[in-house]
Protein backbone atom coordinates (compact mmCIF):
# COMPACT_ATOMS: atom_id res chain seq x y z
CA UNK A 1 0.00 0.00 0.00
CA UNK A 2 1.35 3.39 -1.51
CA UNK A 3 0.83 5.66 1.83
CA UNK A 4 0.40 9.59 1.14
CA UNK A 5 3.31 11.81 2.55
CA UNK A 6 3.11 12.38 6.38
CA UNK A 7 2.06 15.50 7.47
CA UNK A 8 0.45 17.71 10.50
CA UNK A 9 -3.45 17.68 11.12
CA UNK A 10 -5.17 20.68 9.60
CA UNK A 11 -8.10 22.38 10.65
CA UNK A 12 -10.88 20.12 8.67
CA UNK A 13 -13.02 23.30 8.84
CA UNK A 14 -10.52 24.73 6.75
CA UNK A 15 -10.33 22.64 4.11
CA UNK A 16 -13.89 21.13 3.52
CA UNK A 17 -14.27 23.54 0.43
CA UNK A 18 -11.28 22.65 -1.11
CA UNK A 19 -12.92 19.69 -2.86
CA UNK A 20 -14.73 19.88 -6.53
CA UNK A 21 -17.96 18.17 -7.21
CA UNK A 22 -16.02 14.99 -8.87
CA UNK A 23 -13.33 15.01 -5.62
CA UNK A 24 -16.40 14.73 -3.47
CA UNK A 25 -18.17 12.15 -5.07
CA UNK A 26 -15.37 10.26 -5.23
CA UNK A 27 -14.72 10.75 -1.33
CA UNK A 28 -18.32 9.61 -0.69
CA UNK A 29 -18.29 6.80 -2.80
CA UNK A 30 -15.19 5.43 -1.68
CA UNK A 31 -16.57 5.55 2.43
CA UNK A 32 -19.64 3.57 1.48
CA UNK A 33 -17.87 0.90 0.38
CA UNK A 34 -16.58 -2.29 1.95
CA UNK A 35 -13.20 -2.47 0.27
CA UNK A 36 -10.95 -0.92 -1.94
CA UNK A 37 -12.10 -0.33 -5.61
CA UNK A 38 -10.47 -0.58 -8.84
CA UNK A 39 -10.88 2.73 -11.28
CA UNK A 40 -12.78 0.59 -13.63
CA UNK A 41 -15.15 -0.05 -10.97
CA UNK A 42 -15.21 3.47 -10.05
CA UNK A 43 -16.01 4.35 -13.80
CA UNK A 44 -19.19 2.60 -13.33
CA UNK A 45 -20.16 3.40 -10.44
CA UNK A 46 -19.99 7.29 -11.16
CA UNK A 47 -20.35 7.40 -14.59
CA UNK A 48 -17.39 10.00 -14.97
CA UNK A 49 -15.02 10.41 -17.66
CA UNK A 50 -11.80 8.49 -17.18
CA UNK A 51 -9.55 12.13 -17.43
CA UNK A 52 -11.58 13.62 -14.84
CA UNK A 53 -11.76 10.26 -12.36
CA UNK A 54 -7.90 9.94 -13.14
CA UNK A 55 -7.48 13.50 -11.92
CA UNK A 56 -9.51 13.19 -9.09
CA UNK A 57 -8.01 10.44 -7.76
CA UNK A 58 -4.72 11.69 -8.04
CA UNK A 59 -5.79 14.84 -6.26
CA UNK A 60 -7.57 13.54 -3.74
CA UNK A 61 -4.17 11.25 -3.12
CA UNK A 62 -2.50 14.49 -2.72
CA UNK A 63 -4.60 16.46 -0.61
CA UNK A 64 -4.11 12.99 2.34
CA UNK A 65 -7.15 12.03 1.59
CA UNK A 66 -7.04 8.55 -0.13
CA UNK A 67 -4.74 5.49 -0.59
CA UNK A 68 -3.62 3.55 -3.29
CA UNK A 69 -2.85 -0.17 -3.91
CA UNK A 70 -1.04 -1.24 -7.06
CA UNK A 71 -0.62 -4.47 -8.17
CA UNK A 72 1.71 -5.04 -11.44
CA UNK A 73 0.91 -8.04 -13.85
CA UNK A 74 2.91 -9.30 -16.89
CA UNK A 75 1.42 -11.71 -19.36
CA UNK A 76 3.36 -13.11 -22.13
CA UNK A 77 1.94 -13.71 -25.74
CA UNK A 78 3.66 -15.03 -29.16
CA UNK A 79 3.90 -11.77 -31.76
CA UNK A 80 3.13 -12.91 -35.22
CA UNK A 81 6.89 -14.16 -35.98
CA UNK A 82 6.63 -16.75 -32.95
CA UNK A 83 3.47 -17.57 -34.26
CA UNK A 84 5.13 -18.77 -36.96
CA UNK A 85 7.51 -20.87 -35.82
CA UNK A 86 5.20 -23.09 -33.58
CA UNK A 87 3.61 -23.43 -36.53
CA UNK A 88 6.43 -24.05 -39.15
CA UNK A 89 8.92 -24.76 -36.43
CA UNK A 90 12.32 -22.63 -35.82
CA UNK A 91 14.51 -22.29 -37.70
CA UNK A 92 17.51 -24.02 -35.61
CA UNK A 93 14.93 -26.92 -35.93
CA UNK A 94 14.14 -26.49 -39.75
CA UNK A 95 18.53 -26.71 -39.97
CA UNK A 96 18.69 -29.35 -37.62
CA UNK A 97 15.94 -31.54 -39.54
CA UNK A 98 17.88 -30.96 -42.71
CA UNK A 99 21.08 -31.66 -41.55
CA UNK A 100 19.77 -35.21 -40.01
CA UNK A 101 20.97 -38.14 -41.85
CA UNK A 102 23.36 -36.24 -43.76
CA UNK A 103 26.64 -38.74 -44.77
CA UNK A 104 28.71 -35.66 -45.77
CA UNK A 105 28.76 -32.04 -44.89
CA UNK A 106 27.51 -29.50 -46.85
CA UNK A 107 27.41 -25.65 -47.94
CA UNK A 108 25.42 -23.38 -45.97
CA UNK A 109 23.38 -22.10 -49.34
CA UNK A 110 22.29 -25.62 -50.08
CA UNK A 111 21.20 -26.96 -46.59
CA UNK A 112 19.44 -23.33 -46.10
CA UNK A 113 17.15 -24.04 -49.46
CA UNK A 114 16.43 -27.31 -48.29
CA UNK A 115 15.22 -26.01 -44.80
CA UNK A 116 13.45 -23.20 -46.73
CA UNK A 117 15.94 -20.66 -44.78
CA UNK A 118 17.60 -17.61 -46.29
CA UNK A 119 19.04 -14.34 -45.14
CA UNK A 120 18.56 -13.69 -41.99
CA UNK A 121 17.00 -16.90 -40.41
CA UNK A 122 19.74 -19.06 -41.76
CA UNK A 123 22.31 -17.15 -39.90
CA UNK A 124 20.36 -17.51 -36.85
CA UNK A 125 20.11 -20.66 -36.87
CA UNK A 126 23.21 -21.25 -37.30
CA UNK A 127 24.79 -19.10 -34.85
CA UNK A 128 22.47 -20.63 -32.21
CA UNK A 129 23.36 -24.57 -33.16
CA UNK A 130 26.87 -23.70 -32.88
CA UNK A 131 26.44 -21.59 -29.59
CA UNK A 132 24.61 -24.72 -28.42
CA UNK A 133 27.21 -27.16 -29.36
CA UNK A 134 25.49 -29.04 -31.81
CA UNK A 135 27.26 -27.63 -34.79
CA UNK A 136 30.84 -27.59 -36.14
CA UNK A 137 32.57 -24.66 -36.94
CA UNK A 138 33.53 -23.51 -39.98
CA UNK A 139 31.98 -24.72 -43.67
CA UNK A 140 30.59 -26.54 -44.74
CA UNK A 141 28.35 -28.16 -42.33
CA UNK A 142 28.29 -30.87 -40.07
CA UNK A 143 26.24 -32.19 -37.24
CA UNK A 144 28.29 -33.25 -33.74
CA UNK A 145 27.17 -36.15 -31.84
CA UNK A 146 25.92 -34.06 -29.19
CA UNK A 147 23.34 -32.60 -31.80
CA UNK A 148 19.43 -33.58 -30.21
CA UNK A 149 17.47 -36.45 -32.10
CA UNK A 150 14.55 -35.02 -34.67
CA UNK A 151 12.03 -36.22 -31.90
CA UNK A 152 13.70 -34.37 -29.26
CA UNK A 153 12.12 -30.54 -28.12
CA UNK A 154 14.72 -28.28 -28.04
CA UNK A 155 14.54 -25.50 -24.90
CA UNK A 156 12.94 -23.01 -26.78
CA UNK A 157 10.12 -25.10 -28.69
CA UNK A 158 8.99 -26.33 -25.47
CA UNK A 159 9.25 -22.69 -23.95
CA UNK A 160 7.04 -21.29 -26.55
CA UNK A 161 4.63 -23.79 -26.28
CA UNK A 162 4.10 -23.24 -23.25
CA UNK A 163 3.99 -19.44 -23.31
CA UNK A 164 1.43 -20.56 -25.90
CA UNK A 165 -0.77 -22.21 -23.30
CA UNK A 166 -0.48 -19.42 -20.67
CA UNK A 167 2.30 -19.97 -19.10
CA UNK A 168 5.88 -18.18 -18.60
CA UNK A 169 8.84 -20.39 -18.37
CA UNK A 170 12.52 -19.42 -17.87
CA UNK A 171 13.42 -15.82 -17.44
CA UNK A 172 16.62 -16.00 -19.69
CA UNK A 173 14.24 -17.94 -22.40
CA UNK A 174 12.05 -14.83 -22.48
CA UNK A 175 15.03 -12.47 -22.78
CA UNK A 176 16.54 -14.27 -25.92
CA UNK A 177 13.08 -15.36 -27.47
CA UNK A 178 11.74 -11.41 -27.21
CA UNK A 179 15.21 -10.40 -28.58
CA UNK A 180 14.57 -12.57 -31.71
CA UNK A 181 10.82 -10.86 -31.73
CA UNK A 182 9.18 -14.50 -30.75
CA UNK A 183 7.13 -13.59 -27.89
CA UNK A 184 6.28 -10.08 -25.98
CA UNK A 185 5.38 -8.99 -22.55
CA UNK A 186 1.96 -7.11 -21.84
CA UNK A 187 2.18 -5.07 -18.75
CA UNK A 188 -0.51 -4.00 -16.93
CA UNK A 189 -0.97 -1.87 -13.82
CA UNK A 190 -4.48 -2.32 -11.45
CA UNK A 191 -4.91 0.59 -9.01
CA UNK A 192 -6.86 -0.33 -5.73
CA UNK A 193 -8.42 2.96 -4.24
CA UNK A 194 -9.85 3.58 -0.70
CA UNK A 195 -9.90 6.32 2.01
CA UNK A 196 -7.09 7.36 4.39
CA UNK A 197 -8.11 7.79 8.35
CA UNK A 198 -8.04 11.69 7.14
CA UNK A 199 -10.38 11.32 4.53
CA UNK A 200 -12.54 9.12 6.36
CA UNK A 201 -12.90 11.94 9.14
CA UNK A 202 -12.92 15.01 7.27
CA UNK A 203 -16.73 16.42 7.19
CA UNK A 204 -18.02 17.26 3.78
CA UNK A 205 -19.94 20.28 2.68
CA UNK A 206 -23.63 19.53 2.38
CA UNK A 207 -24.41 22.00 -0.57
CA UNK A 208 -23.43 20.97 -4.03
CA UNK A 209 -22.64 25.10 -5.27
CA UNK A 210 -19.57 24.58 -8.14
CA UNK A 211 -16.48 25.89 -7.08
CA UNK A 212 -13.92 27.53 -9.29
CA UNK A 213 -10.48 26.54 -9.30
CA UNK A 214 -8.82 28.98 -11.54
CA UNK A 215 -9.61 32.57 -12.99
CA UNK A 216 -10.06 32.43 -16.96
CA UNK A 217 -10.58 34.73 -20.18
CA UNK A 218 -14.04 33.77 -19.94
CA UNK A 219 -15.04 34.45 -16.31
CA UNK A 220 -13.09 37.81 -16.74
CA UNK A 221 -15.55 38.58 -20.39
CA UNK A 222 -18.74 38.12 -18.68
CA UNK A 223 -18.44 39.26 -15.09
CA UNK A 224 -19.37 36.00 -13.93
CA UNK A 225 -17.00 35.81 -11.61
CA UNK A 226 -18.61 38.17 -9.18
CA UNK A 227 -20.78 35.93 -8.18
CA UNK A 228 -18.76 32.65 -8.08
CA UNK A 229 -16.98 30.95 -5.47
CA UNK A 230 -13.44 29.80 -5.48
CA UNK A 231 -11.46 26.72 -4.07
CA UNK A 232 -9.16 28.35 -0.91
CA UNK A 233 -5.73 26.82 -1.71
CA UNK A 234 -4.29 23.77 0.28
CA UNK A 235 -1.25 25.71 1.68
CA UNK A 236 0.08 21.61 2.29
CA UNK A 237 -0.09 20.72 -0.89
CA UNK A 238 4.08 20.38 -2.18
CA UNK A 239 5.44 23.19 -3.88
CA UNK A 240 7.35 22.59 -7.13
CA UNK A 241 11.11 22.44 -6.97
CA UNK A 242 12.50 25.03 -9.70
CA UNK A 243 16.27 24.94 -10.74
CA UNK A 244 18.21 26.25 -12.83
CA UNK A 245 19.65 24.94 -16.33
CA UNK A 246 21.84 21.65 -15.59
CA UNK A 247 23.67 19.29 -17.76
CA UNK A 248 22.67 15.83 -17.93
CA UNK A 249 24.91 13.70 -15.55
CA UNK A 250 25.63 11.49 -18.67
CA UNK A 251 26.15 13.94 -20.98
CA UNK A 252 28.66 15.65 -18.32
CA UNK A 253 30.64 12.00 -18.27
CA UNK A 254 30.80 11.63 -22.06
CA UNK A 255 32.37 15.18 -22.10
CA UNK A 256 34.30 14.31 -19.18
CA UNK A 257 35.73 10.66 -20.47
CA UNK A 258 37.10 12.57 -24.12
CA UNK A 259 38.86 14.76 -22.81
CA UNK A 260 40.49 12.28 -20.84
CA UNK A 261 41.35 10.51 -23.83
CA UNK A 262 42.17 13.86 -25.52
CA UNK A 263 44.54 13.92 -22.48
CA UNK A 264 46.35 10.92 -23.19
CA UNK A 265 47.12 12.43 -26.82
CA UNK A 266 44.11 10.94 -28.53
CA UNK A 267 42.72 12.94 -31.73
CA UNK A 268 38.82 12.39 -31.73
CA UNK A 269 36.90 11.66 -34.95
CA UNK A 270 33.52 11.05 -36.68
CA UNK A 271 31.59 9.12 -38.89
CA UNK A 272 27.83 8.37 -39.84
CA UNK A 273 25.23 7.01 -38.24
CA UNK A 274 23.58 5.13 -41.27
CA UNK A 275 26.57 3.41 -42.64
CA UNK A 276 26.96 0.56 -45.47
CA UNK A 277 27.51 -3.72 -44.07
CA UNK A 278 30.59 -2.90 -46.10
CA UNK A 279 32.11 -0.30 -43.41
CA UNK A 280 30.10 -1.86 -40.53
CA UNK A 281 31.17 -5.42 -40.95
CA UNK A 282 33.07 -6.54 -44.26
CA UNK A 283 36.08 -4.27 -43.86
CA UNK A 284 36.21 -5.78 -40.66
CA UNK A 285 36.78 -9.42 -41.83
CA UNK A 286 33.32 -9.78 -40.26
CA UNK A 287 31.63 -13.02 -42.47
CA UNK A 288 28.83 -11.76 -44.88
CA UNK A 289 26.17 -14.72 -42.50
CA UNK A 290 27.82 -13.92 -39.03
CA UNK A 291 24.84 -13.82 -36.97
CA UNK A 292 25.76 -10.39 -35.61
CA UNK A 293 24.89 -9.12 -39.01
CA UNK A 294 21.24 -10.78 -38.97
CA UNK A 295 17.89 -8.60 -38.70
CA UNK A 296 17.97 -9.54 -35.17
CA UNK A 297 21.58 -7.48 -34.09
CA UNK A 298 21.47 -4.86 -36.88
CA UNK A 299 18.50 -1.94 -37.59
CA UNK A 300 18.41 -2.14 -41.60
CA UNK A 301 16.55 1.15 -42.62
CA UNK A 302 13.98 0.63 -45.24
CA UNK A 303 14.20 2.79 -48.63
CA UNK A 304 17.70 3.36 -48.60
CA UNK A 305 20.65 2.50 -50.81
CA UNK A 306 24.00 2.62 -49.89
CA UNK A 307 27.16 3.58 -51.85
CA UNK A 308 29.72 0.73 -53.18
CA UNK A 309 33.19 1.49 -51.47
CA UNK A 310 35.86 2.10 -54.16
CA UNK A 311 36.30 -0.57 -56.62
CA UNK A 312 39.94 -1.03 -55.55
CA UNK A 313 39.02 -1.49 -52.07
CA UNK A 314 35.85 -3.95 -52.51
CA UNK A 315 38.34 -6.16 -54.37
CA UNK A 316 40.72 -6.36 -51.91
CA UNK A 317 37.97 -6.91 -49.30
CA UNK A 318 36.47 -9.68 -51.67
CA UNK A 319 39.85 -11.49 -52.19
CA UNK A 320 40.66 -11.92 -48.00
CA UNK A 321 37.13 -13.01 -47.37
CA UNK A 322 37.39 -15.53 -49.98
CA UNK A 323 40.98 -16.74 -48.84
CA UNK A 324 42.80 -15.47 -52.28
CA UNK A 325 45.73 -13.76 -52.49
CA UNK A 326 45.82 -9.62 -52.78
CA UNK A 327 46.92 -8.09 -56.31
CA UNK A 328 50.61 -8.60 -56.97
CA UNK A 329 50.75 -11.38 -53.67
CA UNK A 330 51.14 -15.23 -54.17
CA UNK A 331 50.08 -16.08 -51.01
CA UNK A 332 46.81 -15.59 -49.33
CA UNK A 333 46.51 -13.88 -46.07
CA UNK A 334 44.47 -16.92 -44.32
CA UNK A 335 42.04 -19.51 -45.30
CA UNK A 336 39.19 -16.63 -45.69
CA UNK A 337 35.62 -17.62 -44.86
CA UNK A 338 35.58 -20.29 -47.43
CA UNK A 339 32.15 -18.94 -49.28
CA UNK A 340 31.41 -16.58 -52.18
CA UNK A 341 31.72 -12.71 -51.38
CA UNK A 342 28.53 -10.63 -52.26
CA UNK A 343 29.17 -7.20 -53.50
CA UNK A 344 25.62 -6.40 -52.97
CA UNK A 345 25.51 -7.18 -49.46
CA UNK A 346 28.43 -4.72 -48.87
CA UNK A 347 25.58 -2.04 -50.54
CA UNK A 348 23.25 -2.41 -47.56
CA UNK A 349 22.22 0.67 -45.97
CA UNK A 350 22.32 -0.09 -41.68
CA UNK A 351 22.12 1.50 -38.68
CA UNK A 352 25.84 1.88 -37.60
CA UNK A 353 25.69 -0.96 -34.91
CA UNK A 354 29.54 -0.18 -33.45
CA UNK A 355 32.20 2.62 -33.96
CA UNK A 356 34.54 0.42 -35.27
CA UNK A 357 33.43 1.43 -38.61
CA UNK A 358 34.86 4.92 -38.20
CA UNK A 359 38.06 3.49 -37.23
CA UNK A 360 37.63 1.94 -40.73
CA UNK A 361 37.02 4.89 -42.35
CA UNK A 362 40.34 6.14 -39.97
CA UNK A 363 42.38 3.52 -41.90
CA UNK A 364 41.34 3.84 -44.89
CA UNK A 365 42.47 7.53 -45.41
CA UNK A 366 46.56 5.87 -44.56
CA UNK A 367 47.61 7.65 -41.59
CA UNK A 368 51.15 8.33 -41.02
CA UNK A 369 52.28 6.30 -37.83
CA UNK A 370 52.32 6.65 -35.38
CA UNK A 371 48.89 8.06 -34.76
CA UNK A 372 46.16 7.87 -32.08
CA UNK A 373 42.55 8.29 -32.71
CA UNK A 374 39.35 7.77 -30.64
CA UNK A 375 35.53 8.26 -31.70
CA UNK A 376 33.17 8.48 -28.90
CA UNK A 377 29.51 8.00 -30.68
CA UNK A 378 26.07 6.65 -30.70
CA UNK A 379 24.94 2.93 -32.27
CA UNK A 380 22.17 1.25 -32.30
CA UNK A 381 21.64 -2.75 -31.96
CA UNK A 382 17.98 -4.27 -31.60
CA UNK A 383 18.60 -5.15 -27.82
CA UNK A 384 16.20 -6.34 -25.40
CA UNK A 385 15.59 -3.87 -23.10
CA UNK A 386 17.23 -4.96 -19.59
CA UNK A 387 19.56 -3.41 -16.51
CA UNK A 388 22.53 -3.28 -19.31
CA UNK A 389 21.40 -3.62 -22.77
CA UNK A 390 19.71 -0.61 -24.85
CA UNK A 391 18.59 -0.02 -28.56
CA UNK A 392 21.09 2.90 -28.46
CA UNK A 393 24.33 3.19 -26.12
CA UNK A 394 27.61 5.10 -26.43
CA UNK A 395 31.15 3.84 -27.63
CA UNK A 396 34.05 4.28 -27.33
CA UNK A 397 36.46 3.22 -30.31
CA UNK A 398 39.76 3.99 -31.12
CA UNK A 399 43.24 2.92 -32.68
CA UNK A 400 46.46 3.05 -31.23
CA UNK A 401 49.47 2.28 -34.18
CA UNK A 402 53.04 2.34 -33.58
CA UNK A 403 56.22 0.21 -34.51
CA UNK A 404 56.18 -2.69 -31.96
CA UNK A 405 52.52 -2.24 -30.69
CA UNK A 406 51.40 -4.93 -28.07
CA UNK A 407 48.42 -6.16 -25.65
CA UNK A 408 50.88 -4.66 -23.30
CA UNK A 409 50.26 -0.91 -24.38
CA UNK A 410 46.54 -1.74 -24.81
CA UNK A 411 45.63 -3.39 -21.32
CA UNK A 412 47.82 -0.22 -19.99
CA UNK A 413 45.40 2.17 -21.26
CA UNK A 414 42.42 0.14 -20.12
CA UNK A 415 43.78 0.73 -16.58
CA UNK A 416 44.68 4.20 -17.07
CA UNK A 417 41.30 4.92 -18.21
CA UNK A 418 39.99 3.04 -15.58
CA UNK A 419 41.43 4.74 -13.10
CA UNK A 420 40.82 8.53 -14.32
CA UNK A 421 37.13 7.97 -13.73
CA UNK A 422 37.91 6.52 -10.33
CA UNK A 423 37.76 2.60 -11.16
CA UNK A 424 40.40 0.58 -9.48
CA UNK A 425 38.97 -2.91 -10.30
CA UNK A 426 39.56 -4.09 -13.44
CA UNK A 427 40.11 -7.99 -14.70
CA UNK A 428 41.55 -8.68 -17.99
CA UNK A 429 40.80 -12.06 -20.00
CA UNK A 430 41.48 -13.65 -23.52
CA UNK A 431 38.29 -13.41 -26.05
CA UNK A 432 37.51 -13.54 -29.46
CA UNK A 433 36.53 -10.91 -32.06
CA UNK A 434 36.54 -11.50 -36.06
CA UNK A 435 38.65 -8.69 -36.40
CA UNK A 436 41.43 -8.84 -33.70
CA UNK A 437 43.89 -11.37 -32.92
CA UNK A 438 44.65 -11.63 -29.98
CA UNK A 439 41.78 -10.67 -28.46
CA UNK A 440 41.41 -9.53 -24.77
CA UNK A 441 38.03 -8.74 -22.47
CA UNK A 442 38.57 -6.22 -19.77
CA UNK A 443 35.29 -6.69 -16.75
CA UNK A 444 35.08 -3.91 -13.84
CA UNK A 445 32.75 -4.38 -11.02
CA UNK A 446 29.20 -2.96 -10.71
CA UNK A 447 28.05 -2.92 -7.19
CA UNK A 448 24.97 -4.49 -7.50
CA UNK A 449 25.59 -6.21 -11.15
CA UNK A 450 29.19 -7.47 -10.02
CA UNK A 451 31.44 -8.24 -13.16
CA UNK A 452 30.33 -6.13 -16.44
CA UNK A 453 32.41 -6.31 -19.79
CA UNK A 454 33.40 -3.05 -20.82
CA UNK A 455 36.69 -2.76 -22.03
CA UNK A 456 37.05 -5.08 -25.57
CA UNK A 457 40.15 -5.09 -27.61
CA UNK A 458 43.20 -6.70 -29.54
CA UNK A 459 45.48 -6.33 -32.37
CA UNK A 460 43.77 -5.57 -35.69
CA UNK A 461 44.45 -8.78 -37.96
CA UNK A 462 46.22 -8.65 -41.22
CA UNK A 463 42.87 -9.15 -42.91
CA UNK A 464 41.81 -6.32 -41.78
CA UNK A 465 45.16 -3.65 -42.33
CA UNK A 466 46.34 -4.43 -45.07
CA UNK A 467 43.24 -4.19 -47.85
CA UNK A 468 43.43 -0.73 -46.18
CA UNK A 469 47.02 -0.24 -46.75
CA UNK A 470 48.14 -0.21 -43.13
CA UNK A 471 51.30 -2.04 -42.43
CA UNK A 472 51.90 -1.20 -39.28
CA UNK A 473 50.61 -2.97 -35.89
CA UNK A 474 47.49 -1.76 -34.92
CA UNK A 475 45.57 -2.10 -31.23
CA UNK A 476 42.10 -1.18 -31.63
CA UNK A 477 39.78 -1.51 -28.81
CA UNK A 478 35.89 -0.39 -28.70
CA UNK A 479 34.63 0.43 -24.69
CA UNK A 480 31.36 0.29 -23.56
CA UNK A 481 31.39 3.40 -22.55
CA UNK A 482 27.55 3.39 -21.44
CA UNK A 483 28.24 0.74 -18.83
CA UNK A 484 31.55 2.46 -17.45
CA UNK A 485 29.00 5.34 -16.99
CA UNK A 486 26.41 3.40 -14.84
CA UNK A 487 29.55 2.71 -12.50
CA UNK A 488 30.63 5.65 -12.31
CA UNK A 489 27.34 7.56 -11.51
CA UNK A 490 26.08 4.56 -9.14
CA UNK A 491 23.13 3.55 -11.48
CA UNK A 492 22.13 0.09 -12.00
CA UNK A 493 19.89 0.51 -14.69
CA UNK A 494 21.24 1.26 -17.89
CA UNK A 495 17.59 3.16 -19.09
CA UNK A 496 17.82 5.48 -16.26
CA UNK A 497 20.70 7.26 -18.64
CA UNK A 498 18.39 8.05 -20.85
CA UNK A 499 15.54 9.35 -18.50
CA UNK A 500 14.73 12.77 -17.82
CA UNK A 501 14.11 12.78 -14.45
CA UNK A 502 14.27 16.17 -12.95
CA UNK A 503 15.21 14.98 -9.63
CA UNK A 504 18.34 13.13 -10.77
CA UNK A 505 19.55 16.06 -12.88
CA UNK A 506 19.30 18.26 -9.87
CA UNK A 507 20.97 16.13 -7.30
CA UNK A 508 17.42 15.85 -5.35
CA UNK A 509 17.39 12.40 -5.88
CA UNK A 510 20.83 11.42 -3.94
């Protein structure tokens, strides 16, 4: 039960007028009956219109004079794309039913037609069988042992049935089905409303004259006024706080965390937000079907088309993706990604989903080592809204080239930027990234959320420097700078960075 703010008995005699004609048949209502009522119950009762019961309510709560109970509910229903797939079955299960009772491996194009998967949903699928263990890496494809018979219900087939049916299911089921837009959450609040002891008490008037509460045009036109009757004010009632102009606390760190970098003799640079999958992800040695390029990581905007990257460039792209050598080499760089490279993928229009692509851009233009650069910008990734995860968060990307770059220089400016914002915990650990090798993780404590990833990095690999022209060792790194910020400010909720609440930006809310 939400209890109104204490405060001091008043003179009821001075405050019986105070109520309009809705306030007080509310009041009355509400002491006849027997237990609290919902508003809907209230709606039918007095017949009112739902902006002026709303209002009443809510001033009636303020003026001590009624409680409120609220009681939050959450049901959980399929959206059109789950729908679907309980009734043409996921795609992971469409793959894994193709792949069954295959003798030999085979090429992601040819098991995706005969699962009816392309795009988008073939990538998922088969970035969740191999996350799962049930796939091998690499092309083309092969089932491992450990892959679940046909008959066998895979986690999320038997979650969505039963979401189906009414039910809920596993927490971390929901957050990965409603990222892939299977299933979404209907929240619903139910108020409970019923008299305080002070509103129980306080004697009501027993004519039913209107009362003004404000002075308008109108009243002033036609002299009406005269002869009306205003509500005295409720000299209880809370007075609004007024403050000056403030900057946002997380604006104030963004500023704050580049010119720390600008400190440390970082130049800071720019690039779009709408950006082509050949800047976002192919430059990047990313693989045209990684699943972090699918519908379900990247915002594709519709009714766009994107520029081709110089001819001399897309080939050189095309040829390390493919595994074959650059112009003028003998040798290729690596074993590529083994499958064709589309030129008309690399067209794509997207929402820039990380800054690395203006590193890209960085590299492309052939800087003159050694050189520093940082890019502290917005990108936007079709995240499931929780404590750390947003559809649009800040990062922090940047290069760092030199003769004889290591990890060593890198994980030395992770704790040097750690420790200008006042973070003295920081734990460094191998990882992976297409585009870096080695790779390195760095995780800082949250308070309440204990170890958060923030500070990813490595070495650029060749596949990545030298279609750009960059022979020179490379450390890139892109922090998530967003998350740094909820330490440092003592929030645990990532969307409370992007509130406006007055309270927080005036430092009443500490």
């Amino acid at each position: 039960m939400v209890d109104p703010a204490t405060s001091e008995a008043a003179d009821p005699s001075a405050r019986e007028l105070s109520l309009s004609a809705p306030e007080r048949r509310l009041l009355e209502r509400l002491r006849k009956a027997d237990r609290p009522r919902e508003e809907s119950e209230l709606l039918t009762d007095l017949g009112l219109p739902a902006d002026v019961l709303r209002g009443s309510l809510q001033r009636l709560r303020a003026k001590h004079l009624l409680l409120v109970e609220e009681e939050h509910t959450e049901r959980l229903e399929l959206t059109e794309r789950g729908r679907e797939a309980r009734s043409t079955g996921l795609p992971e299960r469409r793959l894994l039913n193709a792949l069954a009772g295959q003798p030999a491996p085979i090429a992601p194009s040819e098991v995706g037609e005969r699962a009816g998967l392309h795009g988008e949903e073939r990538s998922v699928a088969i970035g969740v069988l191999r996350r799962r263990g049930y796939l091998s890496e690499g092309v083309p494809l092969r089932l491992l042992p450990s892959a679940p018979a046909p008959s066998e219900k895979l986690p999320e087939e038997s979650w969505l049935e039963a979401v189906e049916s009414g039910g809920s299911g596993d927490r971390t089921l929901f957050d990965v089905a409603r990222r892939r837009g299977l299933v979404r959450a209907e929240r619903s609040t139910i108020r409970r409303w019923s008299v305080s002891p002070e509103g129980a008490q306080l004697p009501l008037p027993t004519d039913e004259r209107p009362l003004l509460g404000a002075l308008t045009a109108v009243h002033l036109r036609e002299g009406s006024w005269k002869d009306s009757e205003f509500r005295p004010y409720d000299v209880r009632s809370d007075v609004p706080f007024v403050a000056g102009p403030a900057s946002h606390p997380y604006a104030r760190f963004l500023e704050e965390f580049a010119e720390l970098l600008v400190g440390l003799g970082f130049e800071e640079a720019e690039g779009p937000l709408v950006e082509t999958e050949f800047w976002n992800g192919d430059v990047l040695f990313m693989p045209q079907e990684h699943p972090a390029r699918s519908v379900h990581d990247v915002f594709f905007p519709g009714e766009l088309t994107g520029r081709a990257p110089p001819e001399p460039l897309l080939e050189r792209v095309a040829r390390v993706h493919e595994g074959r050598p650059l112009p003028g080499e003998s040798a290729p760089l690596s074993l590529g990604w083994r499958v064709p490279y589309r030129p008309e993928v690399a067209r794509h229009p997207v929402l820039r989903s990380q800054t690395t692509a203006v590193s890209a851009h960085y590299l492309a233009g052939r800087p003159r080592a050694p050189f520093r650069m940082f890019c502290l910008d917005r990108n936007f990734r079709p995240d499931a809204l929780d404590v750390t995860h947003h559809v649009e968060f800040h990062q922090c990307e940047g290069v760092l080239a030199e003769e004889g770059t290591t990890l060593r220089e890198l994980i030395g400016m992770f704790q040097a930027l750690a420790e200008g914002i006042g973070i003295r915990e920081l734990k460094i650990r191998p990882s992976y990234f297409p585009f870096t090798e080695p790779s390195i993780e760095g995780y800082i404590r949250h308070p309440q959320l204990g170890w958060v990833e923030t500070f990813p990095g490595g070495l650029l690999r060749p596949e990545v420097l030298r279609p750009l022209g960059v022979e020179v060792p490379v450390a890139a790194w892109g922090i998530g700078v967003t998350r740094l910020a909820m330490v440092a400010l003592r929030i645990s909720d990532i969307r409370e960075l992007f509130e406006d609440d007055l309270d927080r930006l005036t430092g009443r809310g500490e």
